[in-house]
C-alpha atoms as a PDB file:
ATOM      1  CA  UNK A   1     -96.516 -54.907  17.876  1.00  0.00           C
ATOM      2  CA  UNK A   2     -92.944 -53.793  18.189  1.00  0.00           C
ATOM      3  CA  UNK A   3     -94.467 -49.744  17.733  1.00  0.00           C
ATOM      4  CA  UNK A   4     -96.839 -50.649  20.831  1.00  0.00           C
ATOM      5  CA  UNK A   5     -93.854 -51.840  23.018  1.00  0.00           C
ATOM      6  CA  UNK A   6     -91.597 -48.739  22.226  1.00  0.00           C
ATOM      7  CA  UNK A   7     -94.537 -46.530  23.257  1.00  0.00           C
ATOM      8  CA  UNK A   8     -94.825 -48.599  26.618  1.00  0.00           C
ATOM      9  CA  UNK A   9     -91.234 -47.968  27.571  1.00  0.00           C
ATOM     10  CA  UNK A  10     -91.798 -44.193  26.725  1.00  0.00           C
ATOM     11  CA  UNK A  11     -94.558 -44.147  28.975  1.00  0.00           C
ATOM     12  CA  UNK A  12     -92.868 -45.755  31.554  1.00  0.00           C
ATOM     13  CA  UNK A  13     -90.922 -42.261  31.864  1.00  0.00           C
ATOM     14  CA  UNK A  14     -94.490 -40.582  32.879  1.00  0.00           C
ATOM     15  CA  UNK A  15     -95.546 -43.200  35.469  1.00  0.00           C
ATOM     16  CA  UNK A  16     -92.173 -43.269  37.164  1.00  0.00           C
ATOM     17  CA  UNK A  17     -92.109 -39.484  37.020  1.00  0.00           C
ATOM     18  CA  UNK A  18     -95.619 -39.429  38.668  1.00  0.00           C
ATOM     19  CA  UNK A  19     -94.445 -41.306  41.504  1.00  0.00           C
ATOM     20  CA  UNK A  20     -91.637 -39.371  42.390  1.00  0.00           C
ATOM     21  CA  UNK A  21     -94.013 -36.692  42.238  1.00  0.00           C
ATOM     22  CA  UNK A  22     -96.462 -38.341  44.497  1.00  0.00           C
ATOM     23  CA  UNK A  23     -93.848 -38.838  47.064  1.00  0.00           C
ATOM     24  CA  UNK A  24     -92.621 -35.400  46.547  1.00  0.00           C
ATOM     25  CA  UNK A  25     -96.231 -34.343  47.590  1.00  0.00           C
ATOM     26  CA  UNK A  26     -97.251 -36.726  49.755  1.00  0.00           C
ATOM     27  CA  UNK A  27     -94.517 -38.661  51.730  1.00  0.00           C
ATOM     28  CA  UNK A  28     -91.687 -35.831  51.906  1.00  0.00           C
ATOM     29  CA  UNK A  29     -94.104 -34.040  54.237  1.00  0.00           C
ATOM     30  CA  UNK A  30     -94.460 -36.770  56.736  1.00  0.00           C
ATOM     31  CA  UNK A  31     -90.623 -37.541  56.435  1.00  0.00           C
ATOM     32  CA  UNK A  32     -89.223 -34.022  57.286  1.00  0.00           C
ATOM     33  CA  UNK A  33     -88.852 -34.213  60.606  1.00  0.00           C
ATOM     34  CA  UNK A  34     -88.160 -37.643  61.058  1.00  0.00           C
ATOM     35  CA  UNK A  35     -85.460 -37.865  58.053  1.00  0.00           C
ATOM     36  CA  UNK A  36     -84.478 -34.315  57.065  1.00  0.00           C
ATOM     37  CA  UNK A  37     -81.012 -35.461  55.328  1.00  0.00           C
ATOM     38  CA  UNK A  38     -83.433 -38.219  53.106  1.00  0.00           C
ATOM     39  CA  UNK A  39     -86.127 -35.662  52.101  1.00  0.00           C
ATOM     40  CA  UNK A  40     -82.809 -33.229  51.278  1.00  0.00           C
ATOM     41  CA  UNK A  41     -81.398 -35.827  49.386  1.00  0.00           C
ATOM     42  CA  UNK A  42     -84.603 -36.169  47.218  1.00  0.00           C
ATOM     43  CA  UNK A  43     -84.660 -32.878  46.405  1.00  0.00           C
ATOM     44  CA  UNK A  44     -81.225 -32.418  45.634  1.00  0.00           C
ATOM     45  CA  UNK A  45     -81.596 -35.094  43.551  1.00  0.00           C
ATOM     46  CA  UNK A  46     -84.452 -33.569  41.154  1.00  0.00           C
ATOM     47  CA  UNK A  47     -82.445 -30.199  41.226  1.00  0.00           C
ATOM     48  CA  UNK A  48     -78.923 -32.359  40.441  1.00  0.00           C
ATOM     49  CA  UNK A  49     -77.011 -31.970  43.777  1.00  0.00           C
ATOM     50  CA  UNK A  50     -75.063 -34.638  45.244  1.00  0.00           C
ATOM     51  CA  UNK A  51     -76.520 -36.180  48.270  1.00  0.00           C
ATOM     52  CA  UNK A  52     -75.425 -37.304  51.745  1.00  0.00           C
ATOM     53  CA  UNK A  53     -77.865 -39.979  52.466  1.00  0.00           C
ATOM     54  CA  UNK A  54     -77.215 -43.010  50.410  1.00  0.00           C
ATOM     55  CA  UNK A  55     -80.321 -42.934  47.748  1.00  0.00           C
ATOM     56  CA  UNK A  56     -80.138 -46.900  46.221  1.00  0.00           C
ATOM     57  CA  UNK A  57     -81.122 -46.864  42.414  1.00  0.00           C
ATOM     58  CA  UNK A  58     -83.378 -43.817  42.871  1.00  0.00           C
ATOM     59  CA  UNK A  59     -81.240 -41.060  41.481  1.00  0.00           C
ATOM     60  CA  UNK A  60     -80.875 -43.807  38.141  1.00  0.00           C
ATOM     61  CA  UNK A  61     -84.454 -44.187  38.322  1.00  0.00           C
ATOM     62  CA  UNK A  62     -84.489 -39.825  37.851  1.00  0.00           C
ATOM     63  CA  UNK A  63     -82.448 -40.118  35.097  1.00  0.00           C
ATOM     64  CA  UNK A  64     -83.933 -42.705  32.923  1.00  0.00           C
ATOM     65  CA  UNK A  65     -87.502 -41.446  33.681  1.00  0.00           C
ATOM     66  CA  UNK A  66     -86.142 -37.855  32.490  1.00  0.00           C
ATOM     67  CA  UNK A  67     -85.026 -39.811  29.171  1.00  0.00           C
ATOM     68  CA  UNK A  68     -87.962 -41.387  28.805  1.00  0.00           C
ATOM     69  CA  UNK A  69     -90.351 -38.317  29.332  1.00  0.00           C
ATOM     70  CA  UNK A  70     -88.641 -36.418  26.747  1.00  0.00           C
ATOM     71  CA  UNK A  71     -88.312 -38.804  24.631  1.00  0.00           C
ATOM     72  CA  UNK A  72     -92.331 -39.864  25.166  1.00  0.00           C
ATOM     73  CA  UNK A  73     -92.863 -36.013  24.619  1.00  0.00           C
ATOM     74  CA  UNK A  74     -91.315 -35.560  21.407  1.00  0.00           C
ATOM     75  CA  UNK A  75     -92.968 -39.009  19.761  1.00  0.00           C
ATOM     76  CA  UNK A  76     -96.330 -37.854  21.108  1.00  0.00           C
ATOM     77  CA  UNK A  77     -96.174 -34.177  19.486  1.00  0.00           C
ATOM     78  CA  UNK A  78     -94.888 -35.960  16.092  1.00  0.00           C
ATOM     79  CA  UNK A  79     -97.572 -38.664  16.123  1.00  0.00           C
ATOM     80  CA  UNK A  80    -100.358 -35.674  16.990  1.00  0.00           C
ATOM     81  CA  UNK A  81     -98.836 -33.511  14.234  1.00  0.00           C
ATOM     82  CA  UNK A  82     -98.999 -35.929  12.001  1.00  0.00           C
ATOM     83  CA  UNK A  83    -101.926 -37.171  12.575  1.00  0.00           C
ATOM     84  CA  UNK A  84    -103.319 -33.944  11.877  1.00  0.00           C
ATOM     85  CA  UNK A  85    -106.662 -34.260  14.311  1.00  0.00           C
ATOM     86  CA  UNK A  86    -105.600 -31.880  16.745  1.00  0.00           C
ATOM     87  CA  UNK A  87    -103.799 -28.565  16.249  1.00  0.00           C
ATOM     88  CA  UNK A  88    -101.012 -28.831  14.511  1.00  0.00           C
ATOM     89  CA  UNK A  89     -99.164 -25.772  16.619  1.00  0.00           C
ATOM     90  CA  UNK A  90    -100.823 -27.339  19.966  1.00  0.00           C
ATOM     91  CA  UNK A  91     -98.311 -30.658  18.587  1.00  0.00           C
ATOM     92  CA  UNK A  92     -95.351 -28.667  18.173  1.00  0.00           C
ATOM     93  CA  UNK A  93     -95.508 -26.380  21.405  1.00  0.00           C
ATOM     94  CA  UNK A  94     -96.075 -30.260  23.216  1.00  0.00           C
ATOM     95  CA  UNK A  95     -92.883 -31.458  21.333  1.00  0.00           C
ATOM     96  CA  UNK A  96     -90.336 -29.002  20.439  1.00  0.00           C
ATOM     97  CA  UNK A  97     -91.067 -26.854  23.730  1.00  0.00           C
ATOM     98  CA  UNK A  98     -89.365 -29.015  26.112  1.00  0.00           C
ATOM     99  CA  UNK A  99     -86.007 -29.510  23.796  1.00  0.00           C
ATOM    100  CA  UNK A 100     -85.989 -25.651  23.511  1.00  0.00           C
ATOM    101  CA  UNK A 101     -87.294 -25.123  27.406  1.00  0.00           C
ATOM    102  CA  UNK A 102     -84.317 -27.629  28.622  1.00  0.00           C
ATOM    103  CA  UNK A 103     -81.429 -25.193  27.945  1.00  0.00           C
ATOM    104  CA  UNK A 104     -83.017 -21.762  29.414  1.00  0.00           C
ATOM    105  CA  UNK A 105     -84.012 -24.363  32.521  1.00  0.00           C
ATOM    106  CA  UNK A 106     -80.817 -25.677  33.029  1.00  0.00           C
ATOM    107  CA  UNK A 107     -78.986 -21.874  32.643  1.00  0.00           C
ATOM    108  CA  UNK A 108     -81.760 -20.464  35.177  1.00  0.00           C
ATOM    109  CA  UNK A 109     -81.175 -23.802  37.360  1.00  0.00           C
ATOM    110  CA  UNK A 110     -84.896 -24.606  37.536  1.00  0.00           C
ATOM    111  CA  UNK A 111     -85.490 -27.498  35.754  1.00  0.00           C
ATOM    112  CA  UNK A 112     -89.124 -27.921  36.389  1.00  0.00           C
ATOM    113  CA  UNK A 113     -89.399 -24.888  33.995  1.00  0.00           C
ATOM    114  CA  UNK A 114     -89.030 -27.564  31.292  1.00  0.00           C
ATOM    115  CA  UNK A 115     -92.820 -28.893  32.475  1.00  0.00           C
ATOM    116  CA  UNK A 116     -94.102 -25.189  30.739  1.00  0.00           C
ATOM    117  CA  UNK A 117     -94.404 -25.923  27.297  1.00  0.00           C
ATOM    118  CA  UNK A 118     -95.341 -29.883  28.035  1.00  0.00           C
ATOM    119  CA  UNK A 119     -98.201 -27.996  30.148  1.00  0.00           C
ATOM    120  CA  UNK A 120     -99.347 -25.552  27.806  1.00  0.00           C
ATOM    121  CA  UNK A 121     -99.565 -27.660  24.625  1.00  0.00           C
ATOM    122  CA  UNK A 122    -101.603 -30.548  26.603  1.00  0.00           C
ATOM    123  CA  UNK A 123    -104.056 -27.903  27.747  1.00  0.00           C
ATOM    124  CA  UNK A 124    -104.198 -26.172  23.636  1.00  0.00           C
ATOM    125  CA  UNK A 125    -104.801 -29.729  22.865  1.00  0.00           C
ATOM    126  CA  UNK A 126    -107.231 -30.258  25.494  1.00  0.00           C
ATOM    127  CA  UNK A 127    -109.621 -27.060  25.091  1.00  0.00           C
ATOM    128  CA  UNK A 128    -109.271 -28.465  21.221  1.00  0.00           C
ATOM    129  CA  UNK A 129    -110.881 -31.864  22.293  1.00  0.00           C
ATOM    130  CA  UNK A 130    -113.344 -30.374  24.544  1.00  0.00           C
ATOM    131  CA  UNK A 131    -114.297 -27.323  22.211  1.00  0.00           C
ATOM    132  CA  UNK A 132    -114.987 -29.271  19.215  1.00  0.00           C
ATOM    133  CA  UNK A 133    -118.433 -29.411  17.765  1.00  0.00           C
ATOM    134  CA  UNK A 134    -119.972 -32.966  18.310  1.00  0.00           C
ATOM    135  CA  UNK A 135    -123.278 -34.232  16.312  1.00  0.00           C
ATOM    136  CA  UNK A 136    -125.392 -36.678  18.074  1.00  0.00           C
ATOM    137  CA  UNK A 137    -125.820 -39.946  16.634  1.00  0.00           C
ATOM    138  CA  UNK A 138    -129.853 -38.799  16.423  1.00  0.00           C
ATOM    139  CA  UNK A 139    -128.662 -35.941  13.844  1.00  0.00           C
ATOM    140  CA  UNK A 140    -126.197 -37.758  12.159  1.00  0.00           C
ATOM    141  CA  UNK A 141    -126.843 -38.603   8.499  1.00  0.00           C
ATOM    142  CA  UNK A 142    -128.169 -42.025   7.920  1.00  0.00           C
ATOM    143  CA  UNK A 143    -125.190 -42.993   5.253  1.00  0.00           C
ATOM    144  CA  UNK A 144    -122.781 -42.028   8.500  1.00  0.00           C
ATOM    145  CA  UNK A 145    -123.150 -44.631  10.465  1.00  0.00           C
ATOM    146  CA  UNK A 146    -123.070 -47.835   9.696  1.00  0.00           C
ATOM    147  CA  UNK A 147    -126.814 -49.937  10.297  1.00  0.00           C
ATOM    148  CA  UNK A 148    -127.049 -52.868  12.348  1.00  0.00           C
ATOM    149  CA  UNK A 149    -128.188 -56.136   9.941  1.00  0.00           C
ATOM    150  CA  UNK A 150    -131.611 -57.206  11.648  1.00  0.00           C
ATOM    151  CA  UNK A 151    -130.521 -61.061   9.742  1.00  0.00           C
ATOM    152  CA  UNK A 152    -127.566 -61.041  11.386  1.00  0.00           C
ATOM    153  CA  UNK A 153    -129.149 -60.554  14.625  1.00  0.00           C
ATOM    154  CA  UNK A 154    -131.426 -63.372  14.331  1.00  0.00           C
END
């Protein structure tokens, strides 16, 4: 139970990063001409500049989801590399590319640079999921699967 509950936190990083992104997409747009210093403010605050309109807890809200992302990232590529049922390299481009993407990021100032690697390993591990050879149930072996018990049914 307590491995379940650490893995709930760390995925707390993704769903509070997808909202920031959804009102990145979606509600900066409307707000631009009605609150130009606010929608400044929210993206100075992914790109780390100070800002003039008074955010509330959102700028801690970046942080810790940041934490929590990379932190999600790396347990995820360990757990998948270890688990060995999807590329191993897929595993390790998901976890080790964000640590070593962070730096070059940071020195090019573009810290979405850092979603790359994240990017590219979920798609290697995706095409592995969706490329892999499946056998119906119908051409299965009969030892594979295990047989309902027609007394138990009754």
């Amino acid at each position: 139970m307590a491995r379940t509950g650490r893995l709930r936190g760390l995925s707390l990083g993704l769903l509070l990063t997808a909202a920031f992104v959804f009102v990145e997409a979606f509600v900066e747009p409307l707000l631009v001409n009605s609150s130009p210093a606010f929608v400044e403010g929210i993206l100075g605050m992914v790109h780390g500049h100070p800002s003039e309109v008074d955010l509330g807890a959102l700028p801690t809200l970046w942080s810790i989801s940041g934490a929590l992302v990379l932190g999600g990232c790396i347990l995820f590529g360990i757990a998948t590399f270890r688990a060995r049922v999807l590329p191993r390299w897929a595993a390790t481009v998901f976890a080790a590319g964000i640590v070593v993407s962070a730096p070059i990021a940071a020195a090019l100032q573009a810290p979405r640079l850092t979603a790359v690697p994240i990017g590219l390993g979920l798609a290697w591990m995706g095409y592995a999921l969706w490329s892999e050879r499946r056998t119906h149930a119908a051409a299965a072996p009969a030892g594979a699967m295990p047989q309902p018990d027609p007394a138990a049914a009754a």
